[in-house]
PDB file of N, CA and C in Angstrom:
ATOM      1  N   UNK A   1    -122.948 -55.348 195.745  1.00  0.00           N
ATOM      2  CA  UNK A   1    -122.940 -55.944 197.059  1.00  0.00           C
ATOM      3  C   UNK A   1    -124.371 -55.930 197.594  1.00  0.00           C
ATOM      4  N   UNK A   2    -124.977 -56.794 198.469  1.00  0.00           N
ATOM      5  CA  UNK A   2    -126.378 -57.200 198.667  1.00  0.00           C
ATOM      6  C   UNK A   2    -126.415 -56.394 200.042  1.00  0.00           C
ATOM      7  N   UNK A   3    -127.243 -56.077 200.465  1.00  0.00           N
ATOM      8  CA  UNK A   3    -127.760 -55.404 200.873  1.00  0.00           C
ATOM      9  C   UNK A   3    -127.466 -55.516 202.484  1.00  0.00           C
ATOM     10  N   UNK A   4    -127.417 -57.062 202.933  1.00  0.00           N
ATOM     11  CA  UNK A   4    -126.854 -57.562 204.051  1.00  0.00           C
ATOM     12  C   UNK A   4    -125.532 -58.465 204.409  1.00  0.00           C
ATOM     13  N   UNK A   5    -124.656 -57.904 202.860  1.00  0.00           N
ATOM     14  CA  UNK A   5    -123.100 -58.327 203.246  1.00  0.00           C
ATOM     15  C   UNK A   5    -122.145 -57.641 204.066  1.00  0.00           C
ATOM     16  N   UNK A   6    -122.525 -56.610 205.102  1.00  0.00           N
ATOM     17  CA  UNK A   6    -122.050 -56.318 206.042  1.00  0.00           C
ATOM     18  C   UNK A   6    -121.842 -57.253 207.100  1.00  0.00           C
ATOM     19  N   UNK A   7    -123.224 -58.438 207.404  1.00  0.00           N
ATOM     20  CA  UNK A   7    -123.423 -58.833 208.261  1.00  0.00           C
ATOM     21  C   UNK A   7    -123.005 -60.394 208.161  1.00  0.00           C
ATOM     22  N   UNK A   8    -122.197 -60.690 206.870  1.00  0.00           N
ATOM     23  CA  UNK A   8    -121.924 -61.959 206.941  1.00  0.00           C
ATOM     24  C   UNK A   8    -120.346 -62.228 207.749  1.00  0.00           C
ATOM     25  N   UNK A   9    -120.364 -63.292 208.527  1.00  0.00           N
ATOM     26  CA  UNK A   9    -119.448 -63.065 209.094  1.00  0.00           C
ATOM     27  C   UNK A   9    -118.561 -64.693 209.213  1.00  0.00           C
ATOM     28  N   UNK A  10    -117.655 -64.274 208.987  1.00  0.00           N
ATOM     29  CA  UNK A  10    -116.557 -65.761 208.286  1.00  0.00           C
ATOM     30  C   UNK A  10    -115.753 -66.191 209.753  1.00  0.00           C
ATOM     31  N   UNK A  11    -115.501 -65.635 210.497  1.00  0.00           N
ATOM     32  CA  UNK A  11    -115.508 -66.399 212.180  1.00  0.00           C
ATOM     33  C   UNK A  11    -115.719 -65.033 213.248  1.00  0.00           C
ATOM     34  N   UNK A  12    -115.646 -66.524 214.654  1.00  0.00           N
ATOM     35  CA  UNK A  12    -115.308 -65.261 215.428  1.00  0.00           C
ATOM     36  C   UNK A  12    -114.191 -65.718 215.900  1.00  0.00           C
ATOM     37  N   UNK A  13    -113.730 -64.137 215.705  1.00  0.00           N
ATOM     38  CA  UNK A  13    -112.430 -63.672 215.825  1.00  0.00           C
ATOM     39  C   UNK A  13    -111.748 -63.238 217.377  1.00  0.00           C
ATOM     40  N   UNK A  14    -110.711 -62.488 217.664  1.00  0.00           N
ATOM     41  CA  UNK A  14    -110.269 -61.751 219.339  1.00  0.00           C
ATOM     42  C   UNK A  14    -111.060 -61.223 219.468  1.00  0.00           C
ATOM     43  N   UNK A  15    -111.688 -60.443 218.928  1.00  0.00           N
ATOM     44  CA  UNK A  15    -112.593 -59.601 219.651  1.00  0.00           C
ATOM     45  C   UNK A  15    -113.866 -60.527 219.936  1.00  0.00           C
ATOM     46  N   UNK A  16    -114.535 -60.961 219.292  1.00  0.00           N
ATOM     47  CA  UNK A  16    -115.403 -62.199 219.992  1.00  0.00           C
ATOM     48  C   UNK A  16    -114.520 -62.866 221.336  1.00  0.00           C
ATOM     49  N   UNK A  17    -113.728 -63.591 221.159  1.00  0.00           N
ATOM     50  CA  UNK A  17    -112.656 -63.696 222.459  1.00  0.00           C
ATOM     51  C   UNK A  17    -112.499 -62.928 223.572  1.00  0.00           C
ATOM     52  N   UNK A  18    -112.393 -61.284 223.153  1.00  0.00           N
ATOM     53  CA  UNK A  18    -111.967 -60.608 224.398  1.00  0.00           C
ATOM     54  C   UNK A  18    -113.252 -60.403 225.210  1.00  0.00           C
ATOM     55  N   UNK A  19    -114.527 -60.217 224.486  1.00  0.00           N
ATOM     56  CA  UNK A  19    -115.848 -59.894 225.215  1.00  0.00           C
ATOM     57  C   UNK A  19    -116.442 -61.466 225.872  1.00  0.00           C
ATOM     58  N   UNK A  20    -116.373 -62.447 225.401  1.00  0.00           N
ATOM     59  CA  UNK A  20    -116.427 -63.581 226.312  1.00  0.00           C
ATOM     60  C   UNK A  20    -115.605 -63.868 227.986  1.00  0.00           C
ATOM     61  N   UNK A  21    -114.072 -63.226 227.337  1.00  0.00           N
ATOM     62  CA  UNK A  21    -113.382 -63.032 228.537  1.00  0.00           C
ATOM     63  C   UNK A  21    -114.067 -62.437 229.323  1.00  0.00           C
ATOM     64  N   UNK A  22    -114.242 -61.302 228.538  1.00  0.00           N
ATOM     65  CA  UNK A  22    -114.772 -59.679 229.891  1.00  0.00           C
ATOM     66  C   UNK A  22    -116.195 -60.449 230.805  1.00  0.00           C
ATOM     67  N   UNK A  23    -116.701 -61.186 229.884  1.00  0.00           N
ATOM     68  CA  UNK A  23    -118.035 -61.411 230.574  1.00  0.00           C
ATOM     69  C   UNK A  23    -117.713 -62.603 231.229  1.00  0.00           C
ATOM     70  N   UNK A  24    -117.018 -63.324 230.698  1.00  0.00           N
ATOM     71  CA  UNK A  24    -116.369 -64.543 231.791  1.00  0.00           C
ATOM     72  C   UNK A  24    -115.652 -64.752 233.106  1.00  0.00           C
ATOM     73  N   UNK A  25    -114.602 -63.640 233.264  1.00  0.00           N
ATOM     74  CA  UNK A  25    -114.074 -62.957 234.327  1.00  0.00           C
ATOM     75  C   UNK A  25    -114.139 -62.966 235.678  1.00  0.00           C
ATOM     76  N   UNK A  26    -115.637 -62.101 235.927  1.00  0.00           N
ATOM     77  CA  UNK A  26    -116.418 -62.078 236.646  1.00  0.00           C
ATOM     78  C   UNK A  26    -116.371 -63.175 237.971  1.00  0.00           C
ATOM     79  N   UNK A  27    -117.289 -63.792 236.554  1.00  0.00           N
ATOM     80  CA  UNK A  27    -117.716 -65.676 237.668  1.00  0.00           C
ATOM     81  C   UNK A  27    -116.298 -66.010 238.044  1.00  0.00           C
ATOM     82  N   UNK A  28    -115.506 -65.926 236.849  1.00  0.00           N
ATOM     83  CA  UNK A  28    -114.609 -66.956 237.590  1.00  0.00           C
ATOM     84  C   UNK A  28    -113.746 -66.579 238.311  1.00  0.00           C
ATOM     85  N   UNK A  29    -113.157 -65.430 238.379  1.00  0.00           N
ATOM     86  CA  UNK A  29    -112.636 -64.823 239.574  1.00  0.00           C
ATOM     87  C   UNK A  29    -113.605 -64.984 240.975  1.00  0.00           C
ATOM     88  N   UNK A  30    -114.621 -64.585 240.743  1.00  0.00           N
ATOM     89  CA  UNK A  30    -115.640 -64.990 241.808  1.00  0.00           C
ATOM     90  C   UNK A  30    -115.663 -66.436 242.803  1.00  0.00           C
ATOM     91  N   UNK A  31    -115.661 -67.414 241.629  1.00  0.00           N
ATOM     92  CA  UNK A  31    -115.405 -68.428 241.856  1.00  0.00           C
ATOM     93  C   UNK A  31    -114.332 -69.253 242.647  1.00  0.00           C
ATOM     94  N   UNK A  32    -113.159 -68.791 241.743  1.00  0.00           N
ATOM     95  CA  UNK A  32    -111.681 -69.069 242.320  1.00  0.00           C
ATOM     96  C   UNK A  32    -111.811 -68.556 243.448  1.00  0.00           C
ATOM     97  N   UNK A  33    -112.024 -67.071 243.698  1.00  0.00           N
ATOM     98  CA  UNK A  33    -112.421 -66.877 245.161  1.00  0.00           C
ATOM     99  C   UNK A  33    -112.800 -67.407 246.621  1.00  0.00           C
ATOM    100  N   UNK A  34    -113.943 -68.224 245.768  1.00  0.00           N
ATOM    101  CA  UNK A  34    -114.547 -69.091 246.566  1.00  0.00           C
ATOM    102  C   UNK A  34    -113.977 -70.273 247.074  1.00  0.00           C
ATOM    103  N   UNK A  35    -112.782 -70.991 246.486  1.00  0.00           N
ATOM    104  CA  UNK A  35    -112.845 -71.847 246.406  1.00  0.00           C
ATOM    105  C   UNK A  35    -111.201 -72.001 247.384  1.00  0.00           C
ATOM    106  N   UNK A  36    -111.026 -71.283 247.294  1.00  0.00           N
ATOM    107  CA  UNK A  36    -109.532 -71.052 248.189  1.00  0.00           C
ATOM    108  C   UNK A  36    -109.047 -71.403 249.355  1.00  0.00           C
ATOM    109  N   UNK A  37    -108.136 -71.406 249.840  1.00  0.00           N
ATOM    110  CA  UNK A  37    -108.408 -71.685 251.525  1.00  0.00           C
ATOM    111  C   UNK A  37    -108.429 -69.644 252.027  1.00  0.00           C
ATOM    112  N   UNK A  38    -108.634 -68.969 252.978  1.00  0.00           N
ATOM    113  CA  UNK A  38    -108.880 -68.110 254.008  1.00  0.00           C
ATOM    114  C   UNK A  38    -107.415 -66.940 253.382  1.00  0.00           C
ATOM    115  N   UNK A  39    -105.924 -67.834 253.941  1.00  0.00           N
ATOM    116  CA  UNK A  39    -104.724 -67.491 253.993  1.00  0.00           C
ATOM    117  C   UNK A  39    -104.131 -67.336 252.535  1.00  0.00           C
ATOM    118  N   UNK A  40    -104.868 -67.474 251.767  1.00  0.00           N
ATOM    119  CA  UNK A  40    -103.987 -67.729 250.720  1.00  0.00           C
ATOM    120  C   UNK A  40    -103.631 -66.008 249.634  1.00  0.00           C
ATOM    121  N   UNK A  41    -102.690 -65.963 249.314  1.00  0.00           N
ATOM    122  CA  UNK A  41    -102.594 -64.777 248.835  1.00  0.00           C
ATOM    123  C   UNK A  41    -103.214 -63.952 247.676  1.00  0.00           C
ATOM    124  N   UNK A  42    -104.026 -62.897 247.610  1.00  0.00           N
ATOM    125  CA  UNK A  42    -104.955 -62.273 246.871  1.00  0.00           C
ATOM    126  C   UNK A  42    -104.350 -62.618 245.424  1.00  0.00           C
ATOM    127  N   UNK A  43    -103.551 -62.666 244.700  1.00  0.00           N
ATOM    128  CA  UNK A  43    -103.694 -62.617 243.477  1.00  0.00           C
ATOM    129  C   UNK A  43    -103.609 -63.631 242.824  1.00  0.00           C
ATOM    130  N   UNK A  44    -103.235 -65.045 243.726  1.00  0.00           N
ATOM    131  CA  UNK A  44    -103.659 -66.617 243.682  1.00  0.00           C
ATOM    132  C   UNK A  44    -105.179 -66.482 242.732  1.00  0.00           C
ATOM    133  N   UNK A  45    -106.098 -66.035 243.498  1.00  0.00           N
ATOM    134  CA  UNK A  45    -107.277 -66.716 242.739  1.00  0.00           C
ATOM    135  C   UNK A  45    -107.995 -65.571 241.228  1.00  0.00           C
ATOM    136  N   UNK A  46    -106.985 -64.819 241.759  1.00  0.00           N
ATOM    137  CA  UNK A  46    -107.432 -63.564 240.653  1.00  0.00           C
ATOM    138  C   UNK A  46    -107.163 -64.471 239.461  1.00  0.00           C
ATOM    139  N   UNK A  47    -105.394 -64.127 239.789  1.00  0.00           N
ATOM    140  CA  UNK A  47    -104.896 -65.077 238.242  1.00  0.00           C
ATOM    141  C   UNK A  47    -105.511 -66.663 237.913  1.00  0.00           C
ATOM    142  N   UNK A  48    -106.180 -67.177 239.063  1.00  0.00           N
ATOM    143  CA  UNK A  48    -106.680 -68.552 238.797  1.00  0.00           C
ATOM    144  C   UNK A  48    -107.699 -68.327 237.598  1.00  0.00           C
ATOM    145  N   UNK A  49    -108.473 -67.347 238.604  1.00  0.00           N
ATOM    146  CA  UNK A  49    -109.978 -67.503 237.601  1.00  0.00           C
ATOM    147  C   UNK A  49    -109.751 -66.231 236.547  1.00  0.00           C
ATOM    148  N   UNK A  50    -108.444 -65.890 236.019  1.00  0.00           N
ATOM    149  CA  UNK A  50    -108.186 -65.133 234.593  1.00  0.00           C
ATOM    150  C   UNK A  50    -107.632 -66.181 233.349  1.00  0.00           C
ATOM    151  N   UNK A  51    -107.314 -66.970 234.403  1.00  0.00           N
ATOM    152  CA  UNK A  51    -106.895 -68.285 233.330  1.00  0.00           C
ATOM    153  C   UNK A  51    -107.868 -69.204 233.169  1.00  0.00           C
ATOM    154  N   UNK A  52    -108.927 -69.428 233.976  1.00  0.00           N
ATOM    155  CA  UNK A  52    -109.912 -69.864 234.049  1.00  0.00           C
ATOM    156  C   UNK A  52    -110.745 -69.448 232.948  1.00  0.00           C
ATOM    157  N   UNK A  53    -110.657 -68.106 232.993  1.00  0.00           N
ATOM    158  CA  UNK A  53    -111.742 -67.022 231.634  1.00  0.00           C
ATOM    159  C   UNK A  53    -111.263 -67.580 229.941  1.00  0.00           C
ATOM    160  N   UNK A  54    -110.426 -67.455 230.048  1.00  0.00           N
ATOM    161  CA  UNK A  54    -109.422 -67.275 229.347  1.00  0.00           C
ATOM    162  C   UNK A  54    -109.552 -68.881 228.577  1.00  0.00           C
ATOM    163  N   UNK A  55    -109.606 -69.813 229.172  1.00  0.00           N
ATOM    164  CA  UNK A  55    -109.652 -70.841 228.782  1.00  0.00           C
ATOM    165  C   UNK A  55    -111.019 -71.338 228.417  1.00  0.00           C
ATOM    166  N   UNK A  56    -112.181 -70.640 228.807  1.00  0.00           N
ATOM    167  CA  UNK A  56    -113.485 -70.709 228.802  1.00  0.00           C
ATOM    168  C   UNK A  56    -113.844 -70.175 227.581  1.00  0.00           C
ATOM    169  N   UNK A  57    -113.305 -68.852 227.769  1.00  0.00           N
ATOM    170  CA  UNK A  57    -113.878 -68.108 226.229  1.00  0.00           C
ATOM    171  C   UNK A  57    -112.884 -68.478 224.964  1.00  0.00           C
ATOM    172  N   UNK A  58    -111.413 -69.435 225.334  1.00  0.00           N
ATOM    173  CA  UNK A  58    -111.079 -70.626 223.731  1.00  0.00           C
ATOM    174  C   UNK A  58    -112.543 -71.113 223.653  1.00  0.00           C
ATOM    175  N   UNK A  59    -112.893 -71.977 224.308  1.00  0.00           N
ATOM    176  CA  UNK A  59    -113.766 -73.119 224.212  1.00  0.00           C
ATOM    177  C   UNK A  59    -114.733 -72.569 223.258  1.00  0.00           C
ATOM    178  N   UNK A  60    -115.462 -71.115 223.916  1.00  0.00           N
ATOM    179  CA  UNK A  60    -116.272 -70.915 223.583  1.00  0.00           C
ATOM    180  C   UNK A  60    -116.281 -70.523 222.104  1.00  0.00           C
ATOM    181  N   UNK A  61    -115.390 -69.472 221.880  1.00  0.00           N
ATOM    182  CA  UNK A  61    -114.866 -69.240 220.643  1.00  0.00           C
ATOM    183  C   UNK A  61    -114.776 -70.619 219.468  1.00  0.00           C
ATOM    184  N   UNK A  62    -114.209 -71.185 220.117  1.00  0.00           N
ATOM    185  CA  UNK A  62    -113.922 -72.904 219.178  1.00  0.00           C
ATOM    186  C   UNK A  62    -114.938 -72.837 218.961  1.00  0.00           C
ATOM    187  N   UNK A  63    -116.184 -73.564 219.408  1.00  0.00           N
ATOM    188  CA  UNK A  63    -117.685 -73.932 219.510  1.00  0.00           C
ATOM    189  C   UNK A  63    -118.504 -73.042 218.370  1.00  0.00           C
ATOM    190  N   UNK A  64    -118.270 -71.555 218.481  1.00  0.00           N
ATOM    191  CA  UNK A  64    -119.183 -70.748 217.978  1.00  0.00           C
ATOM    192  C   UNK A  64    -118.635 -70.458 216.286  1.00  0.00           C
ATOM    193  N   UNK A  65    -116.883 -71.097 215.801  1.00  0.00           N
ATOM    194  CA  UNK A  65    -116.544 -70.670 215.213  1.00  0.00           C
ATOM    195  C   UNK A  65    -116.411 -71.741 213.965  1.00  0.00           C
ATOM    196  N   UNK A  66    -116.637 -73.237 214.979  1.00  0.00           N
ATOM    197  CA  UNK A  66    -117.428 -74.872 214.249  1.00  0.00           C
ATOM    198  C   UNK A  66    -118.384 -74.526 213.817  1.00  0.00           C
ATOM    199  N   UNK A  67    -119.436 -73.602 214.692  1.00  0.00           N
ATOM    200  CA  UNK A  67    -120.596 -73.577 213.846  1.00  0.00           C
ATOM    201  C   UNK A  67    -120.890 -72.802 213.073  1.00  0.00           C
ATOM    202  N   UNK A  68    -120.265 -71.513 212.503  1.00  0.00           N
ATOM    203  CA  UNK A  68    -120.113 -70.516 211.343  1.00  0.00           C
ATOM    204  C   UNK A  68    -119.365 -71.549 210.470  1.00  0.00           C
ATOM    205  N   UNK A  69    -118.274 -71.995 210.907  1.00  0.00           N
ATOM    206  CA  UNK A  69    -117.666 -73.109 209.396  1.00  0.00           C
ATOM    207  C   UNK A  69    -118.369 -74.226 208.960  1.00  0.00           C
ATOM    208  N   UNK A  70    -119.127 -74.676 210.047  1.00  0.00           N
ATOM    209  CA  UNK A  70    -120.177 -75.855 209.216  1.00  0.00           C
ATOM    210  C   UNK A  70    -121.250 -75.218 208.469  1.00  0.00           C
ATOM    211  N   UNK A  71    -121.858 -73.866 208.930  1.00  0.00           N
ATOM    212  CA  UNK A  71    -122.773 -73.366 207.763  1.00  0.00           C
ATOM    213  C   UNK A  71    -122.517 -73.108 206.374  1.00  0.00           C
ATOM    214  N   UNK A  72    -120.803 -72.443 206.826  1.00  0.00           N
ATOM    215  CA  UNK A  72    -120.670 -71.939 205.300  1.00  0.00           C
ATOM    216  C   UNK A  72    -120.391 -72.832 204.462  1.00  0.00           C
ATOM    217  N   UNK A  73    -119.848 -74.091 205.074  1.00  0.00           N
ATOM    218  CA  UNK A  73    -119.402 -75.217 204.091  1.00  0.00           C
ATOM    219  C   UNK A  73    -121.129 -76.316 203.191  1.00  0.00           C
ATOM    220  N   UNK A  74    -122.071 -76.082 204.513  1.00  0.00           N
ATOM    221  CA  UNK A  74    -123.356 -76.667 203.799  1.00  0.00           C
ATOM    222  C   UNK A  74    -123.703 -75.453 202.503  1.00  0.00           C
ATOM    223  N   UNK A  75    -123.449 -73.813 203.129  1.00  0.00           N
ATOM    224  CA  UNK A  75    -123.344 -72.966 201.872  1.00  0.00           C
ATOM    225  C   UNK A  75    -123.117 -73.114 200.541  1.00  0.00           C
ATOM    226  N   UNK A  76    -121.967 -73.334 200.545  1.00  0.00           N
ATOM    227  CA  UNK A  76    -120.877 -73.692 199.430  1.00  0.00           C
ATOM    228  C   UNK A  76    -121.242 -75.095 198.841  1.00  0.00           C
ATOM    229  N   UNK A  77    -121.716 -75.963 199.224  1.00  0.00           N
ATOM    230  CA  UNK A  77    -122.267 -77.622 198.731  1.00  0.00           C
ATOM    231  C   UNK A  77    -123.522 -76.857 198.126  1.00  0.00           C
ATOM    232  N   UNK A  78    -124.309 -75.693 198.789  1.00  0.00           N
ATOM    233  CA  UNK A  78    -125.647 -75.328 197.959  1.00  0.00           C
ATOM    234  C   UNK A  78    -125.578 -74.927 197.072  1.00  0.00           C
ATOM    235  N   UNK A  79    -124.193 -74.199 197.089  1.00  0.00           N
ATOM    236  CA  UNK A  79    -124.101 -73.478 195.636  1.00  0.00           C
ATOM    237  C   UNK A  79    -123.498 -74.080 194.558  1.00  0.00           C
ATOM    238  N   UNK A  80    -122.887 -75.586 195.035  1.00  0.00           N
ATOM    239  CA  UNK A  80    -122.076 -75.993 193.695  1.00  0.00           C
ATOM    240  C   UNK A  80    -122.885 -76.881 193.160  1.00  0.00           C
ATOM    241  N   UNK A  81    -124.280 -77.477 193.919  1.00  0.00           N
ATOM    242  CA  UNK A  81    -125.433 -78.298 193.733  1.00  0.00           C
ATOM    243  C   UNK A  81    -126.443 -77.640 192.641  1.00  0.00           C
ATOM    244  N   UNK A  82    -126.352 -76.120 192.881  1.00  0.00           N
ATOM    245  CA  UNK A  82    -127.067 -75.540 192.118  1.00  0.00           C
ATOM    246  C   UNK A  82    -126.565 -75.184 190.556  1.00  0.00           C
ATOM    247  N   UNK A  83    -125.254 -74.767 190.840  1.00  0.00           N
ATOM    248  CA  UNK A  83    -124.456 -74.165 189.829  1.00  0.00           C
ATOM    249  C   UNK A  83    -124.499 -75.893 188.523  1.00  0.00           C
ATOM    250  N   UNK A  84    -124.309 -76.668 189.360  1.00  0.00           N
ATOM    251  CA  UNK A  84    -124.413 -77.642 189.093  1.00  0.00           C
ATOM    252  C   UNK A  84    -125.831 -78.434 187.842  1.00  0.00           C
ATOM    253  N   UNK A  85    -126.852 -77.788 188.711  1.00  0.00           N
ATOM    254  CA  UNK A  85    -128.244 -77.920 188.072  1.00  0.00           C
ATOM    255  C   UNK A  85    -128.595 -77.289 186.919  1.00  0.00           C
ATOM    256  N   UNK A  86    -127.820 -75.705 187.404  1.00  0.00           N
ATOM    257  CA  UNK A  86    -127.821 -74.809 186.061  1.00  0.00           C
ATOM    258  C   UNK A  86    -126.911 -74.903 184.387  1.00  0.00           C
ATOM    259  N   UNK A  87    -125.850 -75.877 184.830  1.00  0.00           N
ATOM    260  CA  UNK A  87    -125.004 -76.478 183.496  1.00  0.00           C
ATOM    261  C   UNK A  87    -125.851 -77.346 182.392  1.00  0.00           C
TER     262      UNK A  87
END
């Protein structure tokens, strides 16, 4: 095993997910907050902007997890190009 196959990494996974949430949260509870009328009941915008997170860090996850699968797939074309060269 090479020396830096600890660090190869084939997606991101929930836990990539849950720390986007955690850091997503924040704003958007913040946000939803903001955006409310005065009267409206406290856990209205909580749960707004948890679904808000929540739907932010799919996205994000999607995005980050296109671009680990498009590397490994230009990967894999390098290696059958080569393997290829070497026949």
């Amino acid at each position: 095993m090479s020396k830096n196959a600890w660090w190869k990494i084939d997606a991101a996974g929930w836990v990539f997910w849950l720390i986007v949430f955690i850091v997503l949260a924040g704003p958007c509870v913040y946000g939803a907050w903001r955006i409310v009328y005065p009267d409206t009941p406290r856990p209205v915008p909580v749960v707004t902007g948890m679904v808000l997170a929540a739907v932010g860090a799919g996205v994000v996850s999607w995005a980050v997890n296109s671009v680990i699968q498009r590397q490994r797939k230009k990967q894999r074309i390098a290696r059958r190009k080569k393997a290829q060269k070497q026949k």
